[in-house]
N, C-alpha and C. Protein backbone atom coordinates (compact mmCIF):
# COMPACT_ATOMS: atom_id res chain seq x y z
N UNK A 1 -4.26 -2.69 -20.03
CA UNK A 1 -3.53 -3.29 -18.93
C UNK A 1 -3.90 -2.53 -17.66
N UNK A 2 -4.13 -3.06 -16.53
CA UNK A 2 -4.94 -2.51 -15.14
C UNK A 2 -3.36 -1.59 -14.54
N UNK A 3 -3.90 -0.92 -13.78
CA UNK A 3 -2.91 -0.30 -13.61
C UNK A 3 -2.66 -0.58 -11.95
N UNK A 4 -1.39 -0.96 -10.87
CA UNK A 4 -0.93 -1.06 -10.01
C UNK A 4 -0.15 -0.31 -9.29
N UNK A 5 -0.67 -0.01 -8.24
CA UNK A 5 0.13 1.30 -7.41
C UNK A 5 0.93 0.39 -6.14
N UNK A 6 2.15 0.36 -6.31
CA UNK A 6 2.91 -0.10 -5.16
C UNK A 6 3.62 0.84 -4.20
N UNK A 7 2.76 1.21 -3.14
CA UNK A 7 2.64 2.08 -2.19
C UNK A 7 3.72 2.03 -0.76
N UNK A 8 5.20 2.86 -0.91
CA UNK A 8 5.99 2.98 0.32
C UNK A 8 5.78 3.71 1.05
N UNK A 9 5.50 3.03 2.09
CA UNK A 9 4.87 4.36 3.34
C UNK A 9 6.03 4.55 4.72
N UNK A 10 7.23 3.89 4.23
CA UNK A 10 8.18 4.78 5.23
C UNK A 10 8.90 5.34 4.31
N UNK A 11 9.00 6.59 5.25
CA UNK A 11 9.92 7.79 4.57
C UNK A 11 11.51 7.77 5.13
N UNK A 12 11.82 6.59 5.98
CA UNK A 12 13.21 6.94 6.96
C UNK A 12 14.46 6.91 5.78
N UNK A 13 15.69 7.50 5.96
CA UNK A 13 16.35 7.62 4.84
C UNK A 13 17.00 6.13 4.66
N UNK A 14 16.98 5.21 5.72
CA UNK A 14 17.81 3.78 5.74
C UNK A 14 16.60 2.48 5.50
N UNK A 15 16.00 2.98 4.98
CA UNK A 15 14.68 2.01 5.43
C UNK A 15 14.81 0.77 3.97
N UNK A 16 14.14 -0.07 4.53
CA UNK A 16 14.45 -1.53 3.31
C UNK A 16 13.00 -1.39 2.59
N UNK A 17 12.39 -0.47 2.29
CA UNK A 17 10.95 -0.29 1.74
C UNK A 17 11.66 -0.67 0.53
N UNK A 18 12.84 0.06 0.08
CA UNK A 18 13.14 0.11 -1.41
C UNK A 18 13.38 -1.41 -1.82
N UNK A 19 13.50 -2.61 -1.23
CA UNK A 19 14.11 -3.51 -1.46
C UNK A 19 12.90 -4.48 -1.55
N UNK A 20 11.90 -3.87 -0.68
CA UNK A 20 10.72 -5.27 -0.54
C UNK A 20 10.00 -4.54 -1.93
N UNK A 21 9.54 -3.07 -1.93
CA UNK A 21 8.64 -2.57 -3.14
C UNK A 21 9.61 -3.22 -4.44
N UNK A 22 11.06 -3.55 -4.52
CA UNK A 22 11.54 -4.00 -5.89
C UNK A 22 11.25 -5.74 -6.13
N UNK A 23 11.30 -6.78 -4.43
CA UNK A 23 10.81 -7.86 -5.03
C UNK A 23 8.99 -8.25 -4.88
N UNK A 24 8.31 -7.28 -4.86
CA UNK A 24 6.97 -7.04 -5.14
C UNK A 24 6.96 -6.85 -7.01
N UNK A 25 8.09 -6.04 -7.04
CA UNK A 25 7.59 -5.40 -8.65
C UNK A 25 8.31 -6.53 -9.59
N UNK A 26 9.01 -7.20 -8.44
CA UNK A 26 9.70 -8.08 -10.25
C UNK A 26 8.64 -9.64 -10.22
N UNK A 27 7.69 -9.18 -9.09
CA UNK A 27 7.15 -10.41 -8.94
C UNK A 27 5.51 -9.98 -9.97
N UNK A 28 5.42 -8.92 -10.31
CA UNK A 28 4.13 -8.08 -11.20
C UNK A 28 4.47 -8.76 -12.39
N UNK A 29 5.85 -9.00 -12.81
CA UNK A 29 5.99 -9.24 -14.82
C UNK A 29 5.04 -8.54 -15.28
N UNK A 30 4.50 -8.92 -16.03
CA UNK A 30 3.78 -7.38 -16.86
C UNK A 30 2.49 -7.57 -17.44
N UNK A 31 1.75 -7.89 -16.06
CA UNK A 31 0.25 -8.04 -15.41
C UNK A 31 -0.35 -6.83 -15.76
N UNK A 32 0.54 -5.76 -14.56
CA UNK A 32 -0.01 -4.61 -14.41
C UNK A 32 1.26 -3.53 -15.11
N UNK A 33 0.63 -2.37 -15.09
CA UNK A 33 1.21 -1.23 -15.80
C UNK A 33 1.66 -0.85 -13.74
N UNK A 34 2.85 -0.44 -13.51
CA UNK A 34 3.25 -0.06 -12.00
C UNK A 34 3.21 1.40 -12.25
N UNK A 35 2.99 1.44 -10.90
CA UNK A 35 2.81 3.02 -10.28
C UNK A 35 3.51 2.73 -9.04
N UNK A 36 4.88 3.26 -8.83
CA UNK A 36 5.45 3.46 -7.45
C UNK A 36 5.39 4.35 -6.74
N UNK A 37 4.71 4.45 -5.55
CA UNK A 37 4.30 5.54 -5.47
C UNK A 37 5.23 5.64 -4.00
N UNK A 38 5.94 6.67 -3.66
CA UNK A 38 6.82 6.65 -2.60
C UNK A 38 6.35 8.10 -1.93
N UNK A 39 5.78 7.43 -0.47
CA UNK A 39 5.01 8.85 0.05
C UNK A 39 6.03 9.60 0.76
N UNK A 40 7.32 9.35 1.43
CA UNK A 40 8.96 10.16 0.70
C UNK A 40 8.42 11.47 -0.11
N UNK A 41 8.11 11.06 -1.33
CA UNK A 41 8.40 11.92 -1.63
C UNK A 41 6.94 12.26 -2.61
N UNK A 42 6.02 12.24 -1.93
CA UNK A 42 4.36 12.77 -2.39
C UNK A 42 4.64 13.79 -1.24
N UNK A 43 5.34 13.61 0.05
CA UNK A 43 5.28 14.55 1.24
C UNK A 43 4.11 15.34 1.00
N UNK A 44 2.94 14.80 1.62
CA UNK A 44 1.82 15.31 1.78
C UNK A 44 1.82 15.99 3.13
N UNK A 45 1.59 17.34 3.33
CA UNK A 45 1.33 18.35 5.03
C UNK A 45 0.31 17.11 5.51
N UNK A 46 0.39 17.34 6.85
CA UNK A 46 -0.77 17.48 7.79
C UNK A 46 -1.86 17.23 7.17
N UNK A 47 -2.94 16.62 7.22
CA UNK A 47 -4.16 16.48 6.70
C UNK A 47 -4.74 18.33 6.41
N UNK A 48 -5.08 19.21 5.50
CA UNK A 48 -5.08 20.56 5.08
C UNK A 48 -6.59 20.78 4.59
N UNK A 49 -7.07 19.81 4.04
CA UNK A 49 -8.87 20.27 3.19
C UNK A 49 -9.27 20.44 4.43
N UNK A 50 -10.31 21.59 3.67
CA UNK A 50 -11.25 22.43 4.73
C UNK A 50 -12.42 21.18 4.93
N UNK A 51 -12.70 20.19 3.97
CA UNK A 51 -13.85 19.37 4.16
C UNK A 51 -13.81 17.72 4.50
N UNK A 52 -14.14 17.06 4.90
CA UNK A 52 -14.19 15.66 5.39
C UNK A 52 -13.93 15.06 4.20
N UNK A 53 -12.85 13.80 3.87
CA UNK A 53 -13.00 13.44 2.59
C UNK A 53 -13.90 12.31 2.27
N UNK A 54 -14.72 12.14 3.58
CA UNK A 54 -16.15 11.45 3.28
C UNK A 54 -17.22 12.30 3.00
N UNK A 55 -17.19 13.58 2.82
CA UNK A 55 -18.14 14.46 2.51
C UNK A 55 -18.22 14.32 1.09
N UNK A 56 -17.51 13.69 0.45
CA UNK A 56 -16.89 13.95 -1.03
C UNK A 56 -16.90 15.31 -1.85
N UNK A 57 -16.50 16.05 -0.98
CA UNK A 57 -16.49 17.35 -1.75
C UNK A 57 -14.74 17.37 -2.26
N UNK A 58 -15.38 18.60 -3.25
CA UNK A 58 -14.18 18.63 -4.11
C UNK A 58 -12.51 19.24 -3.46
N UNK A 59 -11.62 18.43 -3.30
CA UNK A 59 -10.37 19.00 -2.89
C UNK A 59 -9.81 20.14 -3.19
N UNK A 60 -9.69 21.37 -2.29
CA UNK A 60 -9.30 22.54 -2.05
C UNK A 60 -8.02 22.80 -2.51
N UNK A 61 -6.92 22.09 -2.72
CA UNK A 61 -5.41 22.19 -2.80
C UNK A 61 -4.82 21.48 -3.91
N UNK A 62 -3.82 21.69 -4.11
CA UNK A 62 -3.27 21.16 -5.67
C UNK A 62 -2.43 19.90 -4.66
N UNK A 63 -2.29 19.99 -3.78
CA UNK A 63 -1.74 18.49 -3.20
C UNK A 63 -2.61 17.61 -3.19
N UNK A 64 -3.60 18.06 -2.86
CA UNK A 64 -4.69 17.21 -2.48
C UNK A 64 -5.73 16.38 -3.84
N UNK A 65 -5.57 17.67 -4.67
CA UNK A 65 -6.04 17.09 -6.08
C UNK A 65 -5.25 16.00 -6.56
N UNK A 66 -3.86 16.25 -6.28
CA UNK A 66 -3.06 14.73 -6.94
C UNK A 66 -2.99 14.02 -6.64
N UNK A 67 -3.08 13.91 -5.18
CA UNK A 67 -2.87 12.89 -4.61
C UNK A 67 -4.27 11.42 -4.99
N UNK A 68 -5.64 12.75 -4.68
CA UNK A 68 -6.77 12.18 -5.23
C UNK A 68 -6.99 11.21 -6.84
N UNK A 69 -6.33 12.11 -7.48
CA UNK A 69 -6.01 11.71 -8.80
C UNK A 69 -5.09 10.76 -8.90
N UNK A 70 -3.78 10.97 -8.55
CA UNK A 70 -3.46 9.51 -8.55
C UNK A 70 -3.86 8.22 -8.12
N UNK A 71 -3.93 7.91 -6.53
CA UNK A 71 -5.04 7.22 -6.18
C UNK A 71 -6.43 6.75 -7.20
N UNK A 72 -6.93 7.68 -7.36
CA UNK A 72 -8.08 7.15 -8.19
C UNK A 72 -7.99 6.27 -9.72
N UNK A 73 -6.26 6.63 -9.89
CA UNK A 73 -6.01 5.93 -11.52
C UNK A 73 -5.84 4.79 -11.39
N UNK A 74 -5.44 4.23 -9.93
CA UNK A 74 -5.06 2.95 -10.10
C UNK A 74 -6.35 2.03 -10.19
N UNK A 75 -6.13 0.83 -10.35
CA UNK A 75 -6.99 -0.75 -10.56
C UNK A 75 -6.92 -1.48 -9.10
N UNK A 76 -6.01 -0.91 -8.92
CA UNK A 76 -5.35 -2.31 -7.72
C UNK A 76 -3.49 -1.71 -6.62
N UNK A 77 -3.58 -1.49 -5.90
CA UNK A 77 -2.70 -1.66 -5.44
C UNK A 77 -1.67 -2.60 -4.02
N UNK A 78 -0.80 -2.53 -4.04
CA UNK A 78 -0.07 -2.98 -2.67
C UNK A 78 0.15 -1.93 -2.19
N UNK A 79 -0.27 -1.93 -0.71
CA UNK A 79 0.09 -1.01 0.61
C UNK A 79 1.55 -1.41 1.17
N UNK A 80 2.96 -1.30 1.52
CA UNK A 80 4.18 -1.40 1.63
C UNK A 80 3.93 -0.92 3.09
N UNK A 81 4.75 -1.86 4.06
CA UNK A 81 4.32 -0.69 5.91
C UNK A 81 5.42 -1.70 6.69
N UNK A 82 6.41 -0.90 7.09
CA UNK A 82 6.93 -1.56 8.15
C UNK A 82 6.08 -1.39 9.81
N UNK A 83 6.53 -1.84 10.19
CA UNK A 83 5.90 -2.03 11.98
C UNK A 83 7.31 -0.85 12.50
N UNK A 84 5.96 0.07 13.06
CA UNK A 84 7.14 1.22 13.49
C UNK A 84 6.52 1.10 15.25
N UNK A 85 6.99 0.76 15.63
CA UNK A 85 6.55 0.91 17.62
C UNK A 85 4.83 0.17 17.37
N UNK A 86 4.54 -0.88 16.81
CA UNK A 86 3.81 -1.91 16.75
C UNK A 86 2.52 -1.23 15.74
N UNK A 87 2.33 -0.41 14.64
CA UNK A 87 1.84 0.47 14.13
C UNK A 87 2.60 0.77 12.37
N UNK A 88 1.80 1.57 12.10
CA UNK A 88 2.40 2.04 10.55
C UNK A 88 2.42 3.36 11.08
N UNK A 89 3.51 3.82 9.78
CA UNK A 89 3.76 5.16 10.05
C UNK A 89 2.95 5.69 9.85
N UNK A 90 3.46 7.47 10.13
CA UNK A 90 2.51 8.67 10.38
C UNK A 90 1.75 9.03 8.55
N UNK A 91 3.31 8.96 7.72
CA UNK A 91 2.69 9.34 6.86
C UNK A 91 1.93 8.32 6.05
N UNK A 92 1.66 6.81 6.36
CA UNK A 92 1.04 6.39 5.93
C UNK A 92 -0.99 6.85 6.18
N UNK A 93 -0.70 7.29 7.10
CA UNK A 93 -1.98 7.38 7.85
C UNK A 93 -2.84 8.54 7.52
N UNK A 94 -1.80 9.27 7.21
CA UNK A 94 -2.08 11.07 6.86
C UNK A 94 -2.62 10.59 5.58
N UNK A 95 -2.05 9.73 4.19
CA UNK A 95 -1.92 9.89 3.25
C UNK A 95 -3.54 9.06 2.66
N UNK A 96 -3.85 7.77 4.01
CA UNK A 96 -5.18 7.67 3.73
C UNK A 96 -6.08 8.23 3.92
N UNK A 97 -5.82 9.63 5.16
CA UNK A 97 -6.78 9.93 5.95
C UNK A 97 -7.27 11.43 5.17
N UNK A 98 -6.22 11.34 3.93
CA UNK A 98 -6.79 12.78 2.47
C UNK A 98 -7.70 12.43 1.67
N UNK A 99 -8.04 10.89 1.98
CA UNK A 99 -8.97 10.40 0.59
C UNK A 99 -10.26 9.65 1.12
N UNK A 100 -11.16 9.21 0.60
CA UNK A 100 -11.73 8.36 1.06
C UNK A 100 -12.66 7.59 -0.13
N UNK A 101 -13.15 8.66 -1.03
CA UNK A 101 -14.08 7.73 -2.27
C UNK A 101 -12.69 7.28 -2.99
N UNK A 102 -11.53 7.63 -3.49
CA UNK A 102 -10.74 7.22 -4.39
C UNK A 102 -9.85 5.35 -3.66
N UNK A 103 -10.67 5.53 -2.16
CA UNK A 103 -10.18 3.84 -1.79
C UNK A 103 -11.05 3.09 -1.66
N UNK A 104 -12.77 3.32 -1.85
CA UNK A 104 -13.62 2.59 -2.05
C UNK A 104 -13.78 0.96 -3.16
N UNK A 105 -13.55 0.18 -2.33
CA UNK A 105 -13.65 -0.56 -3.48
C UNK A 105 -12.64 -0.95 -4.13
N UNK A 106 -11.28 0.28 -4.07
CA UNK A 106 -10.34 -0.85 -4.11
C UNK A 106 -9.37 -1.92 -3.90
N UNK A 107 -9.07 -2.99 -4.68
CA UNK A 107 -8.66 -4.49 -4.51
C UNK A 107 -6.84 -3.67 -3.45
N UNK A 108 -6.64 -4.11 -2.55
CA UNK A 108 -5.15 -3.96 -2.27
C UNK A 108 -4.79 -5.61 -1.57
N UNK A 109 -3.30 -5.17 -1.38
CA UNK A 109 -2.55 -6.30 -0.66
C UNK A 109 -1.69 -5.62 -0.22
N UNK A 110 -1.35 -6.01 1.61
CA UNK A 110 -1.16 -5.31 2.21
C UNK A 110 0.05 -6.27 2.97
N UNK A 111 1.04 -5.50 3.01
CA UNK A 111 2.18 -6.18 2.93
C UNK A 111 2.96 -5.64 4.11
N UNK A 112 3.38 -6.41 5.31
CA UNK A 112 4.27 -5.46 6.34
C UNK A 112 5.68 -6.17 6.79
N UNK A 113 6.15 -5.43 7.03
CA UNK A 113 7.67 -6.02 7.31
C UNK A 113 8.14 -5.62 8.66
N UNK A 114 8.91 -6.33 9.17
CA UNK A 114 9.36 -5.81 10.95
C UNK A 114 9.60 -7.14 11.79
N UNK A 115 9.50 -7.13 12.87
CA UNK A 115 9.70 -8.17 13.76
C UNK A 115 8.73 -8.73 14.07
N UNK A 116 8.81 -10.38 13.88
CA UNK A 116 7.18 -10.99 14.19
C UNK A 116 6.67 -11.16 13.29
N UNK A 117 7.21 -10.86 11.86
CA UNK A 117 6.03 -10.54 10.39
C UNK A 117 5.21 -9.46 10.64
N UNK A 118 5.41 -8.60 11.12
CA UNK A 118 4.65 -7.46 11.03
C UNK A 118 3.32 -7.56 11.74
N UNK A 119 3.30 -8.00 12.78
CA UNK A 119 1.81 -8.96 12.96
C UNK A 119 0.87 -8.37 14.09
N UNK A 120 1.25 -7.24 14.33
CA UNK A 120 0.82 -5.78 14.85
C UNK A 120 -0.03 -4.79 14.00
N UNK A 121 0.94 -4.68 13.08
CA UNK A 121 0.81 -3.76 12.11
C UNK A 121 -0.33 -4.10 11.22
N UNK A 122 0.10 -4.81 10.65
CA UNK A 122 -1.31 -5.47 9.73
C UNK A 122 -2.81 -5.74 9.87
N UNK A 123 -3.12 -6.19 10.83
CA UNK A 123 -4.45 -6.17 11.62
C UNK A 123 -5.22 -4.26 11.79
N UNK A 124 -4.20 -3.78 12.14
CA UNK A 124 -4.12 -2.48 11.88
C UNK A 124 -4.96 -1.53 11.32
N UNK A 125 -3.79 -1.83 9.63
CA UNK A 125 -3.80 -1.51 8.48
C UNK A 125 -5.15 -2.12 7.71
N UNK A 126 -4.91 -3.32 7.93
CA UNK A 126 -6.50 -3.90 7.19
C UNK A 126 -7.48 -3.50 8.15
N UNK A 127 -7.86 -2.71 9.37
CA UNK A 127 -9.04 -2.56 9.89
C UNK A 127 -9.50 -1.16 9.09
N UNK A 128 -7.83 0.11 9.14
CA UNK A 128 -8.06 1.22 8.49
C UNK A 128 -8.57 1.28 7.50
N UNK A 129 -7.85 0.14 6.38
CA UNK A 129 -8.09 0.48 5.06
C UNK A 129 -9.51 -0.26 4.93
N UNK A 130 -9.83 -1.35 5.47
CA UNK A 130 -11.56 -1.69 5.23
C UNK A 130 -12.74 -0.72 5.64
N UNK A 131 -12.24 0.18 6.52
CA UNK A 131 -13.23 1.27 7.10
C UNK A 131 -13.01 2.22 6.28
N UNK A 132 -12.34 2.52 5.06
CA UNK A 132 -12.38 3.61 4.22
C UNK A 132 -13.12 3.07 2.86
N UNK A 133 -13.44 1.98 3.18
CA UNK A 133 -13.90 0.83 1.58
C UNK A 133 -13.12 -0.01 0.70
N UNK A 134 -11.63 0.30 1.02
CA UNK A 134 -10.99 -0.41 0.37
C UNK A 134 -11.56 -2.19 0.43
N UNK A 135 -10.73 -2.84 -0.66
CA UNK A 135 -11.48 -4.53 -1.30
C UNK A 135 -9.81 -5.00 -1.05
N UNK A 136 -9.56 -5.53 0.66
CA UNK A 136 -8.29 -5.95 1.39
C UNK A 136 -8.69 -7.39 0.86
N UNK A 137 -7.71 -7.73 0.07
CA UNK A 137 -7.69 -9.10 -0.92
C UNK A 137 -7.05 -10.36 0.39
N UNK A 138 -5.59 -9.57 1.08
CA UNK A 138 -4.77 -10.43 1.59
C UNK A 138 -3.80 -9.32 2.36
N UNK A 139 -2.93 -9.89 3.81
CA UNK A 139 -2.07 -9.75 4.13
C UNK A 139 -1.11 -10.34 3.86
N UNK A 140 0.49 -9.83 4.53
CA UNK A 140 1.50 -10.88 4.05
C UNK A 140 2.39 -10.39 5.29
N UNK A 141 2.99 -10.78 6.09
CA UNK A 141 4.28 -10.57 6.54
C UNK A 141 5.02 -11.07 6.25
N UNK A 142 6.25 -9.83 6.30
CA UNK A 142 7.48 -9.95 6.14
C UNK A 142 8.54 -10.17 7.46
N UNK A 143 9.10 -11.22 7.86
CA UNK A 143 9.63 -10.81 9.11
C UNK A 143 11.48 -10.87 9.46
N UNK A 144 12.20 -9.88 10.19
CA UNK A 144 13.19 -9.94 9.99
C UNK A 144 13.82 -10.78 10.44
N UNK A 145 15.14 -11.45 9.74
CA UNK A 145 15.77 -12.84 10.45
C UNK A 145 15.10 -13.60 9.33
N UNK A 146 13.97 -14.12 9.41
CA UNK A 146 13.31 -15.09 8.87
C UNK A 146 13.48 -15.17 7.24
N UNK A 147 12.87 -13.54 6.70
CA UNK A 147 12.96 -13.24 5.60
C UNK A 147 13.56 -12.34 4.51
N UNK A 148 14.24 -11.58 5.71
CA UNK A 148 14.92 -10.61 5.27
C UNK A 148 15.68 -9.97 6.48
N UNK A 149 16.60 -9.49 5.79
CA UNK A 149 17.67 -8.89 7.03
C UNK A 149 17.47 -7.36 7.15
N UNK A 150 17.93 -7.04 8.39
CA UNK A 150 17.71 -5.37 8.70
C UNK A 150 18.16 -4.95 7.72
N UNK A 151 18.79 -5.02 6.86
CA UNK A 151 19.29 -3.74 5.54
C UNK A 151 18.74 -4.11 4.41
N UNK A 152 17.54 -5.10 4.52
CA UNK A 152 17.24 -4.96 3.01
C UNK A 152 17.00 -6.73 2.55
N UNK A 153 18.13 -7.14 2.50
CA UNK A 153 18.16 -7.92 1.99
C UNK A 153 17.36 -9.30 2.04
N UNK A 154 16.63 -9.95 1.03
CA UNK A 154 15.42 -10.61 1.11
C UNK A 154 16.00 -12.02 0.90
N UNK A 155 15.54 -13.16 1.51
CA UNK A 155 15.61 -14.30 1.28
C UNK A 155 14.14 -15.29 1.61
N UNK A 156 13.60 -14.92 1.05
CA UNK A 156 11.76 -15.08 1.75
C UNK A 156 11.57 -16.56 1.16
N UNK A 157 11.04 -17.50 1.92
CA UNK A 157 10.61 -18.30 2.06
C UNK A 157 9.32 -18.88 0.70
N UNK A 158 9.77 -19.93 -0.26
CA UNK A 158 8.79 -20.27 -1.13
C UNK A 158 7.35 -20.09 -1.19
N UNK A 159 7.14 -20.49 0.18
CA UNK A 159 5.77 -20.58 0.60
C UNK A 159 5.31 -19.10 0.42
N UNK A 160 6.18 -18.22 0.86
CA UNK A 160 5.46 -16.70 0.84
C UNK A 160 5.28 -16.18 -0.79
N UNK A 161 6.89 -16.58 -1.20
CA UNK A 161 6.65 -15.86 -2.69
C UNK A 161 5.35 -16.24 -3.60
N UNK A 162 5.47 -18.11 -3.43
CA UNK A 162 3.74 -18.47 -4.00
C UNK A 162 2.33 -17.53 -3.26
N UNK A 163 2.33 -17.12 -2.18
CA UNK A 163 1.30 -16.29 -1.86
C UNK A 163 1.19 -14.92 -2.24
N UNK A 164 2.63 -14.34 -2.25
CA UNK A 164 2.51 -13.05 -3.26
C UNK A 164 1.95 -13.17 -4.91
N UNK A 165 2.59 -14.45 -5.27
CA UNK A 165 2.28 -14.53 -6.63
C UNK A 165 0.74 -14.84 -6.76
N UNK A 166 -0.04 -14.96 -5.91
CA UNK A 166 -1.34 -15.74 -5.97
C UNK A 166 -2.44 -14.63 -5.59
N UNK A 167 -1.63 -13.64 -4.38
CA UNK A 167 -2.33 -12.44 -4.32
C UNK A 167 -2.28 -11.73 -5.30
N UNK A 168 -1.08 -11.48 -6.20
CA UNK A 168 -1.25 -10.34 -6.94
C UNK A 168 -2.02 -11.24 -8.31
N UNK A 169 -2.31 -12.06 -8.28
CA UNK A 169 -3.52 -13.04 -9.45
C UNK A 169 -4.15 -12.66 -9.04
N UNK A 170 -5.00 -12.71 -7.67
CA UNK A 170 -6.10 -11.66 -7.27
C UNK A 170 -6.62 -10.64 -7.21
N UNK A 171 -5.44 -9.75 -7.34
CA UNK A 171 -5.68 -8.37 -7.50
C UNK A 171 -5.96 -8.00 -8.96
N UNK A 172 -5.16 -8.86 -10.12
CA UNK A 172 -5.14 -8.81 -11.14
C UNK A 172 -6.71 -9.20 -11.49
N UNK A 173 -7.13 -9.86 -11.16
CA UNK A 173 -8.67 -10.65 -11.26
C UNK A 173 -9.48 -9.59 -11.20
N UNK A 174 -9.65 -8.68 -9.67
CA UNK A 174 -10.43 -8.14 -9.02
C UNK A 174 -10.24 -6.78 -10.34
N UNK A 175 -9.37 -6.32 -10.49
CA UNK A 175 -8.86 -4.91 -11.36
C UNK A 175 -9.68 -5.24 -12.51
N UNK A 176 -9.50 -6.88 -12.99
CA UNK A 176 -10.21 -6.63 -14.64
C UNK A 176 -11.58 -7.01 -14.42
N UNK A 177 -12.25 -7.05 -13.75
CA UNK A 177 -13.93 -6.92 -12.84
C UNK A 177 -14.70 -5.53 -13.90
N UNK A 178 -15.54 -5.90 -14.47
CA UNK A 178 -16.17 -4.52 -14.72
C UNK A 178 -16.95 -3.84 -13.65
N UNK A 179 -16.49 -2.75 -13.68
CA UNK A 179 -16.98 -1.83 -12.34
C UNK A 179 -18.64 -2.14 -12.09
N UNK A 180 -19.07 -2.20 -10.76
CA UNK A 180 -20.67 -2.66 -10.54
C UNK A 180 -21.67 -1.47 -10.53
């Protein structure tokens, strides 16, 4: 079974990450093996290796090794990002900017939530994550009012849930790909 990393990249203590990463995961059924990965609480420092992580040299730090390592176990993941001042957060940025062969290539779906559908943010996010190699399957916004309310609570629109369900068929596709 491919394995899926569903990736929260705000750390704020009120934040509705927890609510969109749970109707992402009940929308997986049991495709993928999940990996939640909440960068909360990976709390990765400051970017710290002494070397470029396009140099591909070997990671200096036991943070840095796991982080690498985890990353690298997955098949496929979703990127989670609210629109923070028209942008993703800091620690989302830090947390790509430790890796670079372990996102080559792979399949994500990139998911943002905020005002507008996130529609700042995303363009963003898929320019970052395609310039590190990642295989950006799909965006999705989430937008508040429309689809969900400031605290969480989701009422998303058919049309979207069929596109989540259709992306994560894609991702599922792309994951069981034998490596080239």
């Amino acid at each position: 079974m491919p394995k899926l990393g569903i990736i929260l990249s705000s750390a704020r203590p009120n934040r509705v990450a927890d609510h969109v990463a749970r109707w992402v995961a009940d929308a997986v059924d049991d495709r993928f093996e999940v990996d939640l990965i909440d960068l909360r609480e990976v709390a990765l420092p400051a970017f710290d290796e002494p070397q470029s992580p396009k140099s591909g040299a070997d990671k200096t730090t036991d943070h840095g090794r796991t982080w690498g390592e985890r990353i690298a176990a997955l098949d496929a993941a979703v990127i989670l990002t609210p629109q923070y001042n028209g942008s993703y957060p800091g620690a989302l940025k830090n947390a790509v900017d430790f890796l670079y062969g372990e996102w080559s290539g792979l399949p994500l779906l990139l998911i943002g939530y905020g005002w507008n559908a996130a529609n700042e943010v995303l363009p963003l996010l898929e320019t970052l994550m395609t310039r590190v190699g990642a295989d950006v399957v799909d965006t999705l916004g989430l937008g508040f009012r429309e689809d969900l309310s400031l605290e969480g609570e989701l009422f998303v629109a058919e049309e979207k849930v069929a596109r989540l369900a259709a992306d994560l068929a894609s991702l599922e596709e792309k994951a069981l790909q034998p490596a080239a």
